[in-house]
C-alpha atoms as a PDB file:
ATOM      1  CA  UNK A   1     252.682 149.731 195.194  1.00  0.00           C
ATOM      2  CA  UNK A   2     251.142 148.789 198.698  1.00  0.00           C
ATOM      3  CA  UNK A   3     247.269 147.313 198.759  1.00  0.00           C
ATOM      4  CA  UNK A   4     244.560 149.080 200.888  1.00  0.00           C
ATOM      5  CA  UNK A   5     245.140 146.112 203.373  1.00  0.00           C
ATOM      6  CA  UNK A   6     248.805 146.640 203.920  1.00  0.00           C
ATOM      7  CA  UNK A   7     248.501 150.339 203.961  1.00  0.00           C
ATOM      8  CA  UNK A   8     245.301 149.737 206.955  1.00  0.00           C
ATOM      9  CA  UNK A   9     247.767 147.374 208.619  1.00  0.00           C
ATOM     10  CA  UNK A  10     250.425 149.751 209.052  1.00  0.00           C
ATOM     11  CA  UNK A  11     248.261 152.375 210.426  1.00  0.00           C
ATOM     12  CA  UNK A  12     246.724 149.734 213.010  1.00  0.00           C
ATOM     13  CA  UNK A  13     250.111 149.177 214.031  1.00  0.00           C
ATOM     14  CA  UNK A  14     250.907 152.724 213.922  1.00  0.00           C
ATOM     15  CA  UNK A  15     247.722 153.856 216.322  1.00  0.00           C
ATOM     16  CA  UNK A  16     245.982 155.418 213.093  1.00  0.00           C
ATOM     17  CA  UNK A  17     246.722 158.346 211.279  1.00  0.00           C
ATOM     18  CA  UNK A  18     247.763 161.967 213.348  1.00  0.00           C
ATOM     19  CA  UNK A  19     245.143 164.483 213.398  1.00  0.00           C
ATOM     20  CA  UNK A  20     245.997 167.799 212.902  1.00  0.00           C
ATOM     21  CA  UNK A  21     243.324 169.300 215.056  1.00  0.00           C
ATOM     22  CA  UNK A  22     244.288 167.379 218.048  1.00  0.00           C
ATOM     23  CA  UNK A  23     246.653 169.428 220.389  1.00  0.00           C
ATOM     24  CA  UNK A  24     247.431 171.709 223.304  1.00  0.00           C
ATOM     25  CA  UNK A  25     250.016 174.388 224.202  1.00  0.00           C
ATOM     26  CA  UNK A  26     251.455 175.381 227.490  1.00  0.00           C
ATOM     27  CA  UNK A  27     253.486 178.204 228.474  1.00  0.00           C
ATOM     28  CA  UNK A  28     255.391 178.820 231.617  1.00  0.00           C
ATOM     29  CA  UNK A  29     253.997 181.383 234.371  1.00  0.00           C
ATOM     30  CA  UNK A  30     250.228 181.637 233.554  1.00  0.00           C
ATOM     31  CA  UNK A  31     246.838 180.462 233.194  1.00  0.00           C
ATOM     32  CA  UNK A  32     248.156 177.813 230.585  1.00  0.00           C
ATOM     33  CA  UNK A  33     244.300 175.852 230.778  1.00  0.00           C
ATOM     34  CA  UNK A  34     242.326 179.205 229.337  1.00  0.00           C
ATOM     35  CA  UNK A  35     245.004 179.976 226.809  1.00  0.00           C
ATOM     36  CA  UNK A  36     245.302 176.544 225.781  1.00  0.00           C
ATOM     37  CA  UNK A  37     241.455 176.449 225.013  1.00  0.00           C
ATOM     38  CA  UNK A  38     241.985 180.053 223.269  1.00  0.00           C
ATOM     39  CA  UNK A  39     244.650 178.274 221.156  1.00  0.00           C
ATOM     40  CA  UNK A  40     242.901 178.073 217.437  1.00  0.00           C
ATOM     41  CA  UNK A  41     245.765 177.139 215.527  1.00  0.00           C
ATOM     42  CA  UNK A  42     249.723 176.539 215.565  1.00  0.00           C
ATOM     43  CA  UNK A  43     252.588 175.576 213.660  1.00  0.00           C
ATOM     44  CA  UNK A  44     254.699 172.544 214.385  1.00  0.00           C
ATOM     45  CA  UNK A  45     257.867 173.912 214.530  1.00  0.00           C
ATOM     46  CA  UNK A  46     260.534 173.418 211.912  1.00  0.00           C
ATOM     47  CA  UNK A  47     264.157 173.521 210.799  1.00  0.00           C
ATOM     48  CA  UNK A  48     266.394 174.363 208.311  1.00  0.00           C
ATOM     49  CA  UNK A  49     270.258 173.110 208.129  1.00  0.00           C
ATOM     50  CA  UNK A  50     272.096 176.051 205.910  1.00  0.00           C
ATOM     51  CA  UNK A  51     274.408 175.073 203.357  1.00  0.00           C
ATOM     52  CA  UNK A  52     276.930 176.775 201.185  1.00  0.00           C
ATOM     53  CA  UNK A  53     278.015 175.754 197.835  1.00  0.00           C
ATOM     54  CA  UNK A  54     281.280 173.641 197.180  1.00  0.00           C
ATOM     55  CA  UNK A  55     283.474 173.678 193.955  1.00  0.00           C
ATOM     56  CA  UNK A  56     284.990 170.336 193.239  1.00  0.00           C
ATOM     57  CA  UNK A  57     286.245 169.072 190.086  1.00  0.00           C
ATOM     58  CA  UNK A  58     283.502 171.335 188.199  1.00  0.00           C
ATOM     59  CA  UNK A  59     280.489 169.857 190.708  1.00  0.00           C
ATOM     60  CA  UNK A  60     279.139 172.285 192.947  1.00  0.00           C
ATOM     61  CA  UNK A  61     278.456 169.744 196.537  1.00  0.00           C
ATOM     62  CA  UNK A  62     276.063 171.642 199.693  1.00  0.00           C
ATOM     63  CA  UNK A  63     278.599 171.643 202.920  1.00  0.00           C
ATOM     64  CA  UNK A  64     276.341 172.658 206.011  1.00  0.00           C
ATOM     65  CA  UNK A  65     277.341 174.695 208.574  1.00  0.00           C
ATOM     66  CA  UNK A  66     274.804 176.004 210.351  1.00  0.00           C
ATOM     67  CA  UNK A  67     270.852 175.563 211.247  1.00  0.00           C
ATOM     68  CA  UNK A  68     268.106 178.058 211.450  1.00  0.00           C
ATOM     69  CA  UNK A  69     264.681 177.426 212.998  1.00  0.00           C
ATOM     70  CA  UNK A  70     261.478 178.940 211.876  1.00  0.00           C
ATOM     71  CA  UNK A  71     259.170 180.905 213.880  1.00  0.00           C
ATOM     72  CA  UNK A  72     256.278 179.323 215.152  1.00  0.00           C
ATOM     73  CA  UNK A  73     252.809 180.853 214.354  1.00  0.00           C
ATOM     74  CA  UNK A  74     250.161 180.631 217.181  1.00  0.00           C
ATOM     75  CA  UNK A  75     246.431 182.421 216.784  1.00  0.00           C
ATOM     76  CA  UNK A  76     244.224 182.318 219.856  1.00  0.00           C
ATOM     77  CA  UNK A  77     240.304 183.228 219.670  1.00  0.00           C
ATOM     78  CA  UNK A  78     239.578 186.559 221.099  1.00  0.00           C
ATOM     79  CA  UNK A  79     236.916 187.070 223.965  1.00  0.00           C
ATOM     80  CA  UNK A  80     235.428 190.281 225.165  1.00  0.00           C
ATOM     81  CA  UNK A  81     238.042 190.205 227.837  1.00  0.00           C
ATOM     82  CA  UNK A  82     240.401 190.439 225.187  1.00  0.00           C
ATOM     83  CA  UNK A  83     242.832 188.293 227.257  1.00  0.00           C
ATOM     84  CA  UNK A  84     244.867 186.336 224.724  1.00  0.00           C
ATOM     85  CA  UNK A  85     245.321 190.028 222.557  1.00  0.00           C
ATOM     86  CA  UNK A  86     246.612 191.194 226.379  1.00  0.00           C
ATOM     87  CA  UNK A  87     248.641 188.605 227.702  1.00  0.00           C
ATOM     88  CA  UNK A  88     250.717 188.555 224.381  1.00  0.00           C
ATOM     89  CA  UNK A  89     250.970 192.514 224.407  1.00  0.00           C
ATOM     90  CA  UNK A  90     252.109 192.343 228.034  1.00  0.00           C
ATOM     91  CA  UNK A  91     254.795 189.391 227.013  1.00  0.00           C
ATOM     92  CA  UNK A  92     255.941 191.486 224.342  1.00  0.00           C
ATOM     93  CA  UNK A  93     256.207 194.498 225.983  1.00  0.00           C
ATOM     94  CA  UNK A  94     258.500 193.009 228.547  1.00  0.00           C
ATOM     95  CA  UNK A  95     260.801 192.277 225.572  1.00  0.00           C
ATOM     96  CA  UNK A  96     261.646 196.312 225.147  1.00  0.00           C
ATOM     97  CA  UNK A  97     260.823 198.640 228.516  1.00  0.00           C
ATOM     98  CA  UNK A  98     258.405 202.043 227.539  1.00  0.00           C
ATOM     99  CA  UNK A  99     257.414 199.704 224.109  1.00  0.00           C
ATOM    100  CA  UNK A 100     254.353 201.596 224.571  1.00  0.00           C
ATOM    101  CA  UNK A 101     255.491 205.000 225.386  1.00  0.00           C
ATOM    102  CA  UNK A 102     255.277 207.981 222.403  1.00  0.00           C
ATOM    103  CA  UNK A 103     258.716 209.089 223.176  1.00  0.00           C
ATOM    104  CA  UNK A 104     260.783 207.709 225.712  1.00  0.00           C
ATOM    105  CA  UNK A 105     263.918 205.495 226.412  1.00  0.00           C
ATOM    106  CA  UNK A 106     263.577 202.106 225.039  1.00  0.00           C
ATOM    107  CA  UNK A 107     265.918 199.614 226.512  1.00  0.00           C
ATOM    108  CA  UNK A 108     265.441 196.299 225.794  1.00  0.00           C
ATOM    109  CA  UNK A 109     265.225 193.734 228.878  1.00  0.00           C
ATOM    110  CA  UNK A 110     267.192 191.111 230.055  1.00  0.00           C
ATOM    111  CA  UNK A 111     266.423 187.910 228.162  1.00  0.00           C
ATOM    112  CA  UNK A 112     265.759 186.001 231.433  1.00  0.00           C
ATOM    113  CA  UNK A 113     263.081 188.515 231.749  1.00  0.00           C
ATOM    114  CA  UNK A 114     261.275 188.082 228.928  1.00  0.00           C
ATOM    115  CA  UNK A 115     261.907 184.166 227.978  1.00  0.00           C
ATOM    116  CA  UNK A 116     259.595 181.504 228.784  1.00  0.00           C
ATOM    117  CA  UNK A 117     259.087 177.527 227.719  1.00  0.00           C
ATOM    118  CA  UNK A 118     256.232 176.780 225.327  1.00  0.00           C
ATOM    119  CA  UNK A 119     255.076 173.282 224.778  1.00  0.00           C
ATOM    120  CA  UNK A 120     253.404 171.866 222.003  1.00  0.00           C
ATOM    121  CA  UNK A 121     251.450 168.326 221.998  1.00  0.00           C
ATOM    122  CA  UNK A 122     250.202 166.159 219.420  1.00  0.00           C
ATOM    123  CA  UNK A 123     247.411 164.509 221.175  1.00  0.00           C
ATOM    124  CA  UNK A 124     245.214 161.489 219.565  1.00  0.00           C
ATOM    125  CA  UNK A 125     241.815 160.884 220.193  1.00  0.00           C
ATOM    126  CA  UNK A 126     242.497 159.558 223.624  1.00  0.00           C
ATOM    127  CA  UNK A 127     243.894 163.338 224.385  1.00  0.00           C
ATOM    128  CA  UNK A 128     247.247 161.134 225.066  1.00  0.00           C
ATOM    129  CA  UNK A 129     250.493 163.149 224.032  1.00  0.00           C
ATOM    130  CA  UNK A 130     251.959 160.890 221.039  1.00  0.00           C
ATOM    131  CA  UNK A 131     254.492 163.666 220.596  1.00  0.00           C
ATOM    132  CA  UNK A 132     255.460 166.769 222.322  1.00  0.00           C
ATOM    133  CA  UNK A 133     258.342 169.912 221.162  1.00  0.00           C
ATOM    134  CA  UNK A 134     259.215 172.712 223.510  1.00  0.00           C
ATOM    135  CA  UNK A 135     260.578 175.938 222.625  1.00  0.00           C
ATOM    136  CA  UNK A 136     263.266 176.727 224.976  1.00  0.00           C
ATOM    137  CA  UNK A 137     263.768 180.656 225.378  1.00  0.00           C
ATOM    138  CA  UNK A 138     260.521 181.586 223.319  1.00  0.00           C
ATOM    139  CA  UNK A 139     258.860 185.238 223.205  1.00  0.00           C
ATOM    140  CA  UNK A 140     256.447 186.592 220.944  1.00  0.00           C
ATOM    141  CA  UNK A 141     258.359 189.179 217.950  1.00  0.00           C
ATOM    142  CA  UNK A 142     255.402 189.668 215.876  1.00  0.00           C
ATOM    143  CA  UNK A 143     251.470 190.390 217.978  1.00  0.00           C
ATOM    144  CA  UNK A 144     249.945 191.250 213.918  1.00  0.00           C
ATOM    145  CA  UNK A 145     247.137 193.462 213.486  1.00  0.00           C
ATOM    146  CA  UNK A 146     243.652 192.828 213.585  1.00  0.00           C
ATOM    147  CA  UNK A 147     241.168 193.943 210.779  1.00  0.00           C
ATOM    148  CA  UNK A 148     237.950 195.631 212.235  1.00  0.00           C
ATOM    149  CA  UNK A 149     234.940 195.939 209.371  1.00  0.00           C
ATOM    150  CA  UNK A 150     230.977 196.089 209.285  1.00  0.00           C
ATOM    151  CA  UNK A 151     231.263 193.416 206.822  1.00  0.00           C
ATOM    152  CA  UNK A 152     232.789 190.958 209.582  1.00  0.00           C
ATOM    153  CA  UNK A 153     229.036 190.954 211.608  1.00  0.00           C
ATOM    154  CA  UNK A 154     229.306 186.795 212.100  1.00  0.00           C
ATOM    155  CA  UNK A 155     233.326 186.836 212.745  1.00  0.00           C
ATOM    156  CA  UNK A 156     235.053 186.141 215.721  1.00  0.00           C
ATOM    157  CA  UNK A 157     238.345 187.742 216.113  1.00  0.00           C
ATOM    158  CA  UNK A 158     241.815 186.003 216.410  1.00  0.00           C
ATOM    159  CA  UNK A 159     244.441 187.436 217.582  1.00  0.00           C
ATOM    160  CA  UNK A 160     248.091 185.990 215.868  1.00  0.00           C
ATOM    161  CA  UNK A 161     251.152 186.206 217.390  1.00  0.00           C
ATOM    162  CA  UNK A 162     255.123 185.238 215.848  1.00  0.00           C
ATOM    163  CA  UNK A 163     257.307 183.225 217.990  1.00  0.00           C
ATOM    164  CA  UNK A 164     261.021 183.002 218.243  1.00  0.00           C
ATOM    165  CA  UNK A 165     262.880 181.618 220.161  1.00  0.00           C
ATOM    166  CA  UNK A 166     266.535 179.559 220.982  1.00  0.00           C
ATOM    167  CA  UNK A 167     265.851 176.386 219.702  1.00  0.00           C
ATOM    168  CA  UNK A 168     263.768 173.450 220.078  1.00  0.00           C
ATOM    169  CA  UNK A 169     263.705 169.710 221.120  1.00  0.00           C
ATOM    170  CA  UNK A 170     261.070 166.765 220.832  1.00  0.00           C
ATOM    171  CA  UNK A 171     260.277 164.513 223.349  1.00  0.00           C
ATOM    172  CA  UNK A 172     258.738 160.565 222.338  1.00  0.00           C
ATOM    173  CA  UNK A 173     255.967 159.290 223.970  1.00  0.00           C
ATOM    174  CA  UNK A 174     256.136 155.747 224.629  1.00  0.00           C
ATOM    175  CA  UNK A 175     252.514 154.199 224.553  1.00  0.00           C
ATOM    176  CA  UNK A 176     250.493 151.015 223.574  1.00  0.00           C
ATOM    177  CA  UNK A 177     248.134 151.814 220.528  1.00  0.00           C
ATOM    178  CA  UNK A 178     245.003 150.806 220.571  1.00  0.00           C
ATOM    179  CA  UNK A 179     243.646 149.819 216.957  1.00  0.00           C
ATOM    180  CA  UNK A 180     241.770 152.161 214.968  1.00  0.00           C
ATOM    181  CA  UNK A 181     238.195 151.698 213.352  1.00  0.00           C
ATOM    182  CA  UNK A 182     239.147 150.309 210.194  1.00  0.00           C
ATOM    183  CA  UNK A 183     236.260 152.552 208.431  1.00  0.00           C
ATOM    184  CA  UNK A 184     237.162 155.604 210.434  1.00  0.00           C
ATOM    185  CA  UNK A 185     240.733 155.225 208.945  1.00  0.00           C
ATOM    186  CA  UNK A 186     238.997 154.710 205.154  1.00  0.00           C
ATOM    187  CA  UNK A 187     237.125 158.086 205.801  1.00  0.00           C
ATOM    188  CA  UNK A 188     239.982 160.203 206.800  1.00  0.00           C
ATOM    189  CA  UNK A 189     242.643 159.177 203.854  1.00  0.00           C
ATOM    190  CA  UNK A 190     239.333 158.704 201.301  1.00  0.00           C
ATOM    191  CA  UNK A 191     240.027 155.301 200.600  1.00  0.00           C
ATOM    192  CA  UNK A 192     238.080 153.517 198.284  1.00  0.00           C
ATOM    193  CA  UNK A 193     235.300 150.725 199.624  1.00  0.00           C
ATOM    194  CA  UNK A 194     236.423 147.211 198.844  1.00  0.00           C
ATOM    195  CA  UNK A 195     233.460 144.694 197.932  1.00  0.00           C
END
């Protein structure tokens, strides 16, 4: 078992511990600074490497052959402009043509119209990227509803949207750490105070 001392050593080495409300989010073609501010929450993206079952000598083994990626959740604070809630609808909407139409023909679009890069950082305290992911060929497939209620008087609305998209890569930042406040570090991770 590792003492307080080594575990604050390794996280002075390591440029403290990763915060998770330190980040931004960028997407191709559009105001990316007032819907990065919007941006109240998002998922780091993940993946999952699918596996059937193997019979061999009575042991079943996992053989992979394939990977799936999860969505990636993203909810933005809503204004009175209601821009987030309309810039996803718009995105969307590009996805399938008269989406909003009662009756109509629905085609869907041509993925290069409807596809755009989204970036993720990981920023520390600095606001320096210590690790960034893009979503290559994203869209939103889910804009969820919104509850409306004269209970909600002090709420502000969010607006939550579902991304897919092809896949996704992560990028290393390269960067000299500065050493954390040893205290700050025993605040965060609730460490004990040593006499």
């Amino acid at each position: 078992m590792s003492t307080v001392d080594q575990l604050l050593s390794q996280f002075n080495l390591s440029g403290g511990v990763a915060k998770a409300n330190r980040y931004s989010i960028t997407f191709d073609g559009n105001d990316g600074n007032k819907i990065n501010v919007m941006c109240d929450s998002v998922s780091w993206p993940g993946r999952q490497i699918v596996t059937n079952d193997y019979m061999t000598t009575m042991k079943a083994v996992k053989r992979p052959y394939a990977f799936m990626n999860e969505d990636v959740n993203i909810s933005f604070l809503l204004t009175n402009d209601w821009y987030t809630w309309n810039f996803l609808k718009t995105w969307q909407s590009s996805v399938i043509n008269n989406i909003d139409q009662a009756t109509g023909a629905y085609t869907i679009n041509l993925k290069s119209k409807y596809v755009k890069q989204v970036v993720i950082n990981h920023l520390n305290e600095q606001d320096q990227v210590t690790k960034s992911v893009k979503l290559t060929d994203a869209y939103p497939t889910s804009l969820n509803g919104m509850e409306l209620s004269n209970a909600s008087e002090n709420t502000v609305m969010r607006c939550t949207a579902a991304f897919s998209y092809e896949n996704w890569s992560s990028n290393d930042t390269t960067q000299v750490f500065s050493s954390p406040n040893p205290a700050s570090i025993r605040n965060i991770i609730a460490l004990p105070t040593i006499a």
